[in-house]
Protein backbone atom coordinates (compact mmCIF):
# COMPACT_ATOMS: atom_id res chain seq x y z
CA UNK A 1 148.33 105.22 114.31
CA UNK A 2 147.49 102.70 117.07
CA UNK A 3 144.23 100.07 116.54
CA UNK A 4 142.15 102.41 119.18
CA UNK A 5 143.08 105.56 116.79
CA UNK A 6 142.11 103.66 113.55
CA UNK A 7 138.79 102.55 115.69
CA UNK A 8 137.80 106.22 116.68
CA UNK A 9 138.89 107.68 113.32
CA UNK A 10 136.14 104.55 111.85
CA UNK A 11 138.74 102.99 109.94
CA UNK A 12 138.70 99.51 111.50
CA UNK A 13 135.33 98.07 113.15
CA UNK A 14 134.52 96.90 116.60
CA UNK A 15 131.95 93.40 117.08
CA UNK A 16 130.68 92.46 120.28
CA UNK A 17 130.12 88.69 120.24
CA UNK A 18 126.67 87.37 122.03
CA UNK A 19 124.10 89.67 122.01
CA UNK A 20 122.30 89.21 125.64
CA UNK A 21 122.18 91.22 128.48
CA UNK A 22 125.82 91.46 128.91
CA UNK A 23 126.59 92.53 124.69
CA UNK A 24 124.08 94.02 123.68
CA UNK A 25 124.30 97.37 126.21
CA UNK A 26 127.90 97.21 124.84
CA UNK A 27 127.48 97.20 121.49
CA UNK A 28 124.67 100.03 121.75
CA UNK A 29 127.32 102.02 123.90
CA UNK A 30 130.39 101.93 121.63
CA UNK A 31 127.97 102.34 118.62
CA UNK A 32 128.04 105.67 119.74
CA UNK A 33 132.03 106.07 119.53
CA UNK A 34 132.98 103.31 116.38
CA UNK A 35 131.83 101.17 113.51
CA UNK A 36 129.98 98.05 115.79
CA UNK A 37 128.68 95.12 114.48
CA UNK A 38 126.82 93.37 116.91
CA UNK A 39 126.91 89.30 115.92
CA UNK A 40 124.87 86.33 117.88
CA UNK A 41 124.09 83.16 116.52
CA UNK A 42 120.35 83.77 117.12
CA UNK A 43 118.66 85.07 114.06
CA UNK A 44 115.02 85.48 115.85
CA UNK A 45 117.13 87.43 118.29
CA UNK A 46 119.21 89.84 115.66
CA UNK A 47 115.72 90.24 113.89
CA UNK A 48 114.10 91.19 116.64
CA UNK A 49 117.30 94.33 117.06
CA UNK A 50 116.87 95.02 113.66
CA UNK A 51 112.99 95.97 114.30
CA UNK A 52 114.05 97.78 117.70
CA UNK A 53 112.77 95.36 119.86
CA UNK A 54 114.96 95.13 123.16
CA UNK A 55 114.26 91.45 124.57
CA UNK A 56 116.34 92.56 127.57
CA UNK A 57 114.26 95.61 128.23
CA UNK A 58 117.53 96.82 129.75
CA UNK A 59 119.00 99.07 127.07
CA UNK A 60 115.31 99.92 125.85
CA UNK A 61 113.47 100.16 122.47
CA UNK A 62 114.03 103.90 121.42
CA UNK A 63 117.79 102.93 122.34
CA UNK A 64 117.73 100.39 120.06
CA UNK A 65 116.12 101.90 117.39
CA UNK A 66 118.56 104.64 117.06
CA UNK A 67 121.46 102.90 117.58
CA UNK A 68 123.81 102.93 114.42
CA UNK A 69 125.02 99.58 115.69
CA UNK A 70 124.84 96.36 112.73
CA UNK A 71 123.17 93.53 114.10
CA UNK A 72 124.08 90.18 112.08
CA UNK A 73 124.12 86.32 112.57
CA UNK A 74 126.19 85.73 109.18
CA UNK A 75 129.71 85.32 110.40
CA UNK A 76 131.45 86.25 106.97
CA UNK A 77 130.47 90.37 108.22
CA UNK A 78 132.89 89.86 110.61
CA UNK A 79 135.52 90.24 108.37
CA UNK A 80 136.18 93.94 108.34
CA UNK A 81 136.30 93.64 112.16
CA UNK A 82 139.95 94.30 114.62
CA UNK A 83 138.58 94.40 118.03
CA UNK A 84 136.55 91.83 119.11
CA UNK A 85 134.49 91.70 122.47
CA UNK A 86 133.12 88.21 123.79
CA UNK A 87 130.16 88.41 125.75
CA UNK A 88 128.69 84.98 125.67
CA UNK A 89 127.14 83.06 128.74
CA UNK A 90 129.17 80.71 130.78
CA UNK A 91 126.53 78.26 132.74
CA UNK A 92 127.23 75.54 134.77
CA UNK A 93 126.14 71.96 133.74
CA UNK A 94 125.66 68.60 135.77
CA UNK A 95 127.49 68.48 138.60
CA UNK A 96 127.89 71.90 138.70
CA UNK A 97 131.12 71.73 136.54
CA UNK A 98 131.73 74.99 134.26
CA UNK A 99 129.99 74.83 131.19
CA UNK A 100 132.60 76.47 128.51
CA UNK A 101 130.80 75.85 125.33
CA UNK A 102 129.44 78.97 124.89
CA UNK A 103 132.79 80.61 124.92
CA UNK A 104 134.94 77.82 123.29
CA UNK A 105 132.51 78.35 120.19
CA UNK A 106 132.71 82.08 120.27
CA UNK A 107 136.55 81.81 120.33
CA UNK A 108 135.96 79.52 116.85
CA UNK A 109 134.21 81.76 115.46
CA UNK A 110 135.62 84.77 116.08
CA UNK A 111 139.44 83.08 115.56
CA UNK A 112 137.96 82.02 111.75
CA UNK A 113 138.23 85.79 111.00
CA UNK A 114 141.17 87.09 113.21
CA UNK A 115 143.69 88.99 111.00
CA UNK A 116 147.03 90.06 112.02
CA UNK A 117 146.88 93.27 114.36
CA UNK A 118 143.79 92.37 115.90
CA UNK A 119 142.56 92.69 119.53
CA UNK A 120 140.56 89.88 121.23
CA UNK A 121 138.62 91.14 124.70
CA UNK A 122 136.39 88.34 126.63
CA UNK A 123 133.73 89.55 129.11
CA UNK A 124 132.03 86.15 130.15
CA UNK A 125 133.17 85.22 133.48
CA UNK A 126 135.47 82.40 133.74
CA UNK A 127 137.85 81.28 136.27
CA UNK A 128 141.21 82.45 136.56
CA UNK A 129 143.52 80.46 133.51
CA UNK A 130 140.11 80.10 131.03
CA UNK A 131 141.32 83.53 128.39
CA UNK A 132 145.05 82.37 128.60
CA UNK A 133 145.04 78.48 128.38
CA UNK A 134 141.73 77.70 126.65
CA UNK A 135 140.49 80.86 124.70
CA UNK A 136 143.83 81.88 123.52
CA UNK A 137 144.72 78.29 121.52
CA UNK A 138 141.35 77.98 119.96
CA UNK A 139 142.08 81.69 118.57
CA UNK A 140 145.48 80.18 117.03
CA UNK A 141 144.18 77.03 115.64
CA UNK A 142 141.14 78.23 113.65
CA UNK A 143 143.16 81.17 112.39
CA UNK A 144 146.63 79.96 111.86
CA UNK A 145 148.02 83.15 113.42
CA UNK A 146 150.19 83.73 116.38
CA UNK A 147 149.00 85.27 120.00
CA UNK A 148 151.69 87.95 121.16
CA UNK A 149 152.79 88.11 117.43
CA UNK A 150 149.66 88.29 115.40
CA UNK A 151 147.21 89.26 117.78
CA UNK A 152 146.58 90.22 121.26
CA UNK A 153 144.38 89.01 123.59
CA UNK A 154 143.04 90.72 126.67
CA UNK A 155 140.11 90.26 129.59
CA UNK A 156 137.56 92.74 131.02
CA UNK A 157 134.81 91.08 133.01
CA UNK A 158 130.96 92.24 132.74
CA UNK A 159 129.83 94.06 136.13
CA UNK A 160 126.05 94.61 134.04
CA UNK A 161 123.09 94.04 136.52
CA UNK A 162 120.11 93.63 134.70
CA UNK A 163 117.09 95.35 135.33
CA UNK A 164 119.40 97.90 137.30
CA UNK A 165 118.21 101.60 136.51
CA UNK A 166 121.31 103.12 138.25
CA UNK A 167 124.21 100.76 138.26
CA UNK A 168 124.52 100.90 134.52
CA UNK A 169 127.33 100.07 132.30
CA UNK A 170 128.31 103.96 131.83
CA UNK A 171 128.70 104.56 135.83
CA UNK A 172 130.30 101.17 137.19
CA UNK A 173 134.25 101.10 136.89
CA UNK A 174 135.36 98.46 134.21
CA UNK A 175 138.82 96.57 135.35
CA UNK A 176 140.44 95.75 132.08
CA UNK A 177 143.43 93.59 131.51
CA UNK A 178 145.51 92.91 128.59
CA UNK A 179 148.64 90.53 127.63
CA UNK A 180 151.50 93.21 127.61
CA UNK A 181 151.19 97.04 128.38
CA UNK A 182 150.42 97.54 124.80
CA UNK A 183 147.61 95.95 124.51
CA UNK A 184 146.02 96.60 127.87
CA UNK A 185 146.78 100.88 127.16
CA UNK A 186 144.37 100.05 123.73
CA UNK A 187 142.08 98.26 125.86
CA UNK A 188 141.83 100.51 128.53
CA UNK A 189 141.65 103.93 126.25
CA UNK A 190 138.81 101.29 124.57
CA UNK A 191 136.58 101.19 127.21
CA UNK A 192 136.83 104.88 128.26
CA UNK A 193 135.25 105.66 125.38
CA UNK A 194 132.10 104.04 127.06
CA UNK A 195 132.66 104.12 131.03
CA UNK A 196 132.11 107.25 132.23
CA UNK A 197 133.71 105.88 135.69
CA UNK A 198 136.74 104.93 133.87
CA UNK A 199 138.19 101.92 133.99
CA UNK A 200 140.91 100.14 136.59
CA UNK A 201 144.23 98.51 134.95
CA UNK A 202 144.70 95.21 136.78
CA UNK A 203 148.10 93.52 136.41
CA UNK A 204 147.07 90.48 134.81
CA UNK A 205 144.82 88.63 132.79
CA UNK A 206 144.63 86.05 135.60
CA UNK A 207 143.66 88.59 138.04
CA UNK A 208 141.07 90.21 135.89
CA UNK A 209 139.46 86.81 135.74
CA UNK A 210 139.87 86.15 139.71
CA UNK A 211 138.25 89.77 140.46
CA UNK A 212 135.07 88.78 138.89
CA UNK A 213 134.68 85.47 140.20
CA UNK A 214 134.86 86.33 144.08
CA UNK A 215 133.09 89.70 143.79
CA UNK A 216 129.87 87.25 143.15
CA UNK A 217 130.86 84.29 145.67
CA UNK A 218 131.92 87.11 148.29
CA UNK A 219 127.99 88.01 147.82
CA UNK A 220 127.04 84.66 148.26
CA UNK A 221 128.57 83.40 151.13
CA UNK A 222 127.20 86.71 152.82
CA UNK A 223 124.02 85.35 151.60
CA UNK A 224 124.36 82.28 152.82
CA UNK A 225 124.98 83.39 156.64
CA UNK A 226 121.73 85.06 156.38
CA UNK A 227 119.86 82.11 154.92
CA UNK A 228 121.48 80.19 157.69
CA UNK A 229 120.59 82.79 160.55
CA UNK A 230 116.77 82.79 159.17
CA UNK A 231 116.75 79.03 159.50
CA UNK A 232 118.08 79.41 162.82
CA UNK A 233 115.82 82.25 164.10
CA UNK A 234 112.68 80.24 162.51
CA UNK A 235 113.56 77.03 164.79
CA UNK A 236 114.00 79.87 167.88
CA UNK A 237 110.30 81.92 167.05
CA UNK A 238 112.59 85.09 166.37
CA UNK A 239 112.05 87.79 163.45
CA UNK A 240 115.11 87.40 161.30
CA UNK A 241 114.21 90.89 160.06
CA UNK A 242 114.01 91.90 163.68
CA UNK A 243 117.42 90.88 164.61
CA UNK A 244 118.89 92.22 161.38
CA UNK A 245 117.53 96.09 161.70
CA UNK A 246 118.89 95.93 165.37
CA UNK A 247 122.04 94.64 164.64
CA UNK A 248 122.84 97.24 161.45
CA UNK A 249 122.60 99.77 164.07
CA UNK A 250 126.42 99.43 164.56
CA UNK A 251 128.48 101.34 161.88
CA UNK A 252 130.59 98.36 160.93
CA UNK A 253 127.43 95.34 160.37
CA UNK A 254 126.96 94.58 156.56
CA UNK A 255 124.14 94.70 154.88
CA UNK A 256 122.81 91.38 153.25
CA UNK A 257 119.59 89.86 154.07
CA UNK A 258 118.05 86.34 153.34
CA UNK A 259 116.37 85.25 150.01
CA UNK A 260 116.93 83.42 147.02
CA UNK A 261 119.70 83.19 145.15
CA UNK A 262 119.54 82.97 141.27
CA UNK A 263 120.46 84.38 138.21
CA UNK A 264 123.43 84.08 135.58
CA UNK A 265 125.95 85.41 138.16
CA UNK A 266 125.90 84.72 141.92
CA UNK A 267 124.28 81.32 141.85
CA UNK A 268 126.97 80.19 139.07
CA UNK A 269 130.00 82.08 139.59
CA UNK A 270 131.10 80.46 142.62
CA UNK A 271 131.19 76.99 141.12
CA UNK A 272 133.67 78.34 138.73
CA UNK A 273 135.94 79.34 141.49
CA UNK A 274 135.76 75.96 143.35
CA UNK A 275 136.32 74.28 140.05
CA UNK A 276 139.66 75.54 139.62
CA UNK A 277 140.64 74.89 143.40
CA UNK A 278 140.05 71.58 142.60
CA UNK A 279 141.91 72.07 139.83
CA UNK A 280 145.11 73.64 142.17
CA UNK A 281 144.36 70.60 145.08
CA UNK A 282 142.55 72.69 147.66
CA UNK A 283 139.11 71.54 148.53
CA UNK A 284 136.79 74.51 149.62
CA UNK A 285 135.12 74.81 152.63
CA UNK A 286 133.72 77.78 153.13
CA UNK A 287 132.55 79.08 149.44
CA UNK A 288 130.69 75.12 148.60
CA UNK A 289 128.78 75.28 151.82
CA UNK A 290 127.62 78.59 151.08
CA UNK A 291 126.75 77.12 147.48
CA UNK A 292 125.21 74.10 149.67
CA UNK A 293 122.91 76.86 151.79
CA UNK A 294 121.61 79.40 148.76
CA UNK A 295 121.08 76.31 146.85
CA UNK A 296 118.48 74.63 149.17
CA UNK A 297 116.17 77.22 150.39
CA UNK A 298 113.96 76.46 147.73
CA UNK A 299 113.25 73.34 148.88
CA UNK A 300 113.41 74.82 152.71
CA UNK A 301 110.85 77.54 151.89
CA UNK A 302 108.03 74.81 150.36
CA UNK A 303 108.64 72.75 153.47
CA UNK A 304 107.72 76.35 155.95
CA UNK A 305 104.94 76.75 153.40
CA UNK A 306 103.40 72.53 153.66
CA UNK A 307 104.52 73.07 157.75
CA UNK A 308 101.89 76.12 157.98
CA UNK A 309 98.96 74.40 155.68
CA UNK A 310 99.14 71.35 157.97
CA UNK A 311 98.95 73.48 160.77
CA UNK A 312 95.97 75.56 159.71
CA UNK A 313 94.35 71.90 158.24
CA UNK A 314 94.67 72.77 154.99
CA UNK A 315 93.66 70.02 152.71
CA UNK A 316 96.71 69.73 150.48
CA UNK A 317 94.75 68.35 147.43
CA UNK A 318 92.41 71.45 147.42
CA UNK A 319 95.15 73.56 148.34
CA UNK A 320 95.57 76.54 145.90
CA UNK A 321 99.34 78.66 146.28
CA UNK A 322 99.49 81.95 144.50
CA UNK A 323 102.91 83.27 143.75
CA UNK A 324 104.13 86.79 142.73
CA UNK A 325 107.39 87.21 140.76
CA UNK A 326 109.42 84.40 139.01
CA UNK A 327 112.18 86.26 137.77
CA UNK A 328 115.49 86.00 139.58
CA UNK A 329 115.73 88.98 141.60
CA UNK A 330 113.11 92.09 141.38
CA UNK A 331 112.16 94.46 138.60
CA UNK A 332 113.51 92.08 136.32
CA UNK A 333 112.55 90.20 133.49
CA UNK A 334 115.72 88.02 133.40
CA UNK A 335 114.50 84.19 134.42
CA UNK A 336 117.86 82.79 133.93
CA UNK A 337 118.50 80.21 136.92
CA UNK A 338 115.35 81.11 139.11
CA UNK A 339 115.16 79.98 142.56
CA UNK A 340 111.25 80.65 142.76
CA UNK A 341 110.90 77.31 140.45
CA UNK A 342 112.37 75.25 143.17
CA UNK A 343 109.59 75.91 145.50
CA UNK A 344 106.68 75.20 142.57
CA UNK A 345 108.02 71.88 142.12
CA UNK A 346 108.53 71.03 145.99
CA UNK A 347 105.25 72.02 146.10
CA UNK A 348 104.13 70.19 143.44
CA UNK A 349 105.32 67.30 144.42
CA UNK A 350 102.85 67.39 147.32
CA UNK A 351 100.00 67.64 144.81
CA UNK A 352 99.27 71.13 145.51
CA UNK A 353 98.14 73.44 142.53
CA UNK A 354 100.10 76.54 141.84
CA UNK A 355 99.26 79.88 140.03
CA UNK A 356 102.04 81.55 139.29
CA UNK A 357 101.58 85.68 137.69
CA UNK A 358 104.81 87.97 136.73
CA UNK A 359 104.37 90.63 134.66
CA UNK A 360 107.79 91.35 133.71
CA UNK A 361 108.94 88.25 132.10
CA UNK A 362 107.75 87.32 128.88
CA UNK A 363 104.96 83.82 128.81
CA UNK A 364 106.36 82.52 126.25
CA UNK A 365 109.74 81.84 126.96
CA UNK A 366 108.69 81.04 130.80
CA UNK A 367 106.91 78.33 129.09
CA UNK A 368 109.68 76.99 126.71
CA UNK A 369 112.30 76.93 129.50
CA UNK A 370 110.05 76.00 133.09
CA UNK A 371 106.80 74.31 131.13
CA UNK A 372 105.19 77.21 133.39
CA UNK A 373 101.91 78.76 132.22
CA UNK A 374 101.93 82.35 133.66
CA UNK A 375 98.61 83.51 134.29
CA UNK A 376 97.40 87.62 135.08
CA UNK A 377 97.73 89.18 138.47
CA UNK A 378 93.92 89.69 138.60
CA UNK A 379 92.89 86.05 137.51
CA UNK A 380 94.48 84.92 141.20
CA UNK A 381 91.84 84.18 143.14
CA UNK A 382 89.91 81.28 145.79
CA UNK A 383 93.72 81.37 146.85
CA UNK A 384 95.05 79.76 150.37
CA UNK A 385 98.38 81.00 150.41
CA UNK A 386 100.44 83.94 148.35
CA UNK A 387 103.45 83.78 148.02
CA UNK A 388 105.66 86.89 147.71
CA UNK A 389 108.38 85.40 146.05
CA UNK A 390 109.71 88.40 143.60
CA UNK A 391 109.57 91.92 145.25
CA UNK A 392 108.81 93.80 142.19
CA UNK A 393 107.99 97.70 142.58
CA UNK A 394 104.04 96.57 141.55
CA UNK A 395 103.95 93.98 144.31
CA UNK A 396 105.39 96.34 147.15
CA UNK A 397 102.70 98.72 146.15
CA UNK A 398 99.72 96.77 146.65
CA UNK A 399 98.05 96.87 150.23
CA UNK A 400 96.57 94.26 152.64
CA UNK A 401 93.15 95.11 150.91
CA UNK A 402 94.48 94.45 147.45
CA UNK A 403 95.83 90.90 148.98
CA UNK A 404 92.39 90.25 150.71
CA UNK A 405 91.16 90.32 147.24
CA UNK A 406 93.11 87.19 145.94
CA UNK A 407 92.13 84.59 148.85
CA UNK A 408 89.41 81.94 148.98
CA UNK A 409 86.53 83.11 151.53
CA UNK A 410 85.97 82.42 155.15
CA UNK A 411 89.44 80.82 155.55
CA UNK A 412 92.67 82.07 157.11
CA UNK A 413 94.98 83.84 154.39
CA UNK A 414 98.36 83.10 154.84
CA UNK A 415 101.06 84.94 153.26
CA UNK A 416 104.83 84.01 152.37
CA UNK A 417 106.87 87.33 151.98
CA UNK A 418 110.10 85.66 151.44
CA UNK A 419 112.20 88.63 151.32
CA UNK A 420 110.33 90.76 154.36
CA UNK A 421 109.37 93.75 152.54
CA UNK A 422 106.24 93.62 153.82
CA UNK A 423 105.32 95.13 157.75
CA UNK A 424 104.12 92.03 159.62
CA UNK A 425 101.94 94.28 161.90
CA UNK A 426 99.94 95.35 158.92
CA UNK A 427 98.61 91.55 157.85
CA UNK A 428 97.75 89.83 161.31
CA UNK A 429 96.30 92.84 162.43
CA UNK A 430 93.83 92.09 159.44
CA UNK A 431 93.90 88.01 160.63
CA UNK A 432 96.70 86.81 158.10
CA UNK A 433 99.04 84.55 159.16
CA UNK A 434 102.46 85.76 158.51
CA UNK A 435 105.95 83.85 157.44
CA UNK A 436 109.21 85.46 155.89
CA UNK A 437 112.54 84.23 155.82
């Protein structure tokens, strides 16, 4: 019998390794198929599985509840376990230099209860070298075994987008890699257990590694020209949104538009590609200025926003800003790397007071990580501006009367709908004063 057979007969047990929004739909899904103990170093977290409360609101409460999955922040139940999956987060720190910790700890602890015949999968992105060079001798040291000999290592990076209700993890192909063509056949016949769009065999470790990075910085540089075309169409009076709808009227123009760019993946990933270029001798061009665009429009946005006050004589000590959404991108509660915070303290800076209401992130830990108190959508009021800054479903839904509702009287409202999902027409028609990137 191979590992996979001794998995699916429940003879051998499967742990996912970091329990956020990347392991924990994993460990729910092969729950379903094998023995899973789910292990992060959190205990609030793992007691809050335990009671069937989904932080992540991604694989959902009921989910949760009746999963058969272990959830466990005591190391020593990790002992029965032969295929391990790493799913920890891999941030960037000062300088914007990868931040390996996460997984350099993971690969401790899970190499402090490898045993021979085991199988080690990482998900967190890395760049291309990371599983094979770093990951693979921590795995040796802290349990005295041998890779190729003893164990077997392999890579399969996350494609989870949180807050997603139709890419999930069940209908987005999985590329899985492996050291030899053993290990990536257990691997793959692993993770068609789970993917119901099956999986894709790359040839290498390496390559696995390099697929994930550019899929995000491809995104980002796309990004990045649009950011740059709204700057450029702001300076000329010309609807960014205007030009874009007339230009996607040829078969062959992509589809990206401006906005902020956040989150755990596309604001991140990028840095980890540039790192190792370094690494090689090649200096980018192309994906760093791109990093250099996304990365200021926080700070460009605030200075549209203090542009239009002045213009209206606004007097920025009195000035009140309203803003909708702090979340990284919309219908999400994930507030990892926000953009929308950049803007608050530009802003702030000037002295003017912000309000800031999101319904789908949770106070608490807005407070712990921004030192942002979030207040309710209906206690915005007496404001000058609003600021659209998260298109959640809620927010597209409310009309020009519902936005009357939240500025001070007798002045001009202005409104910042960063992303354009509003119809211009609809607010100066009704005397607003309209800006979008």
């Amino acid at each position: 019998m191979t590992l996979f057979d001794e998995i699916v007969a429940k003879q051998k047990k499967v742990a996912v390794i970091g329990l956020g929004y990347v392991g924990l739909p994993i460990a729910v899904a092969f729950a379903k198929k094998a023995d899973v103990i789910g292990f992060d170093v959190s205990k609030e977290k793992v007691e809050a599985y335990k009671r069937g409360i989904d932080a992540t609101g991604d694989v959902g409460n009921e989910a949760l509840k009746s999963s058969t999955a272990r959830f466990t922040s005591d190391e020593n139940e990790l002992e029965d376990v032969f295929f391990f999956i790493v799913a920890v987060p891999t941030p960037v720190q000062s300088g914007n230099v990868p931040d390996l910790k996460y997984v350099q700890s993971a690969s401790r602890t899970v190499g402090r209860q490898l045993k021979k015949g085991s199988i080690v999968v990482f998900e967190s992105t890395v760049y291309p070298g990371v599983t094979e060079e770093i990951c693979m001798p921590i795995l040796e040291a802290e349990s005295g075994l041998t890779c190729g000999a003893d164990f077997k290592i392999g890579y399969s990076p996350e494609r989870i987008n949180p807050g997603d209700k139709v890419h999930r993890l069940e209908n987005i192909t999985k590329i899985v890699s492996g050291m030899d063509a053993e290990t990536l056949n257990i691997v793959a016949s692993m993770y068609e257990l789970i993917i119901e769009a099956g999986v894709y065999r790359a040839e290498s470790i390496k390559v696995a590694e390099a697929a994930k990075v550019i899929e995000n910085a491809q995104r980002d540089i796309n990004i990045a020209f649009m950011n740059e075309l709204s700057m450029l169409f702001n300076n000329m009076g010309i609807s960014t949104k205007a030009v874009l709808q007339a230009a996607s009227t040829k078969w062959n123009f992509l589809s990206f538009t401006p906005g902020l760019v956040g989150g755990h993946c596309i604001g991140i990933d990028p840095y980890y590609l540039t790192y190792k270029a370094e690494d090689t001798g090649y200096h980018s061009k192309i994906i760093l200025a791109g990093r250099h665009i996304n990365d200021g429009m926080g700070k460009y946005v605030a200075q549209q926003i203090i542009k239009k006050l002045v213009k209206l004589k606004e007097n920025m000590n009195t000035a009140k800003i309203g803003f909708l959404g702090l979340s990284y991108k919309e219908d999400s509660s994930d507030i990892r790397n926000t953009k929308v915070t950049d803007i608050i303290q530009e802003l702030e800076e000037y002295g003017i007071t912000t309000l800031v209401a999101d319904p789908n992130v949770d106070k608490q830990q807005v407070f712990a990580e921004y030192g942002i108190e979030l207040c309710e959508l209906d206690e915005l009021s007496g404001l000058n501006v609003v600021v659209v800054a998260v298109p959640h479903s809620q927010f597209k839904r409310m009309s020009v009367n519902d936005f009357d509702k939240l500025y001070e009287d007798n002045k001009t409202k202005l409104i910042v709908d960063i992303k354009g999902i509003f119809n211009k027409t609809d607010f100066e028609k009704n005397k607003y004063e309209y800006w979008s990137l």
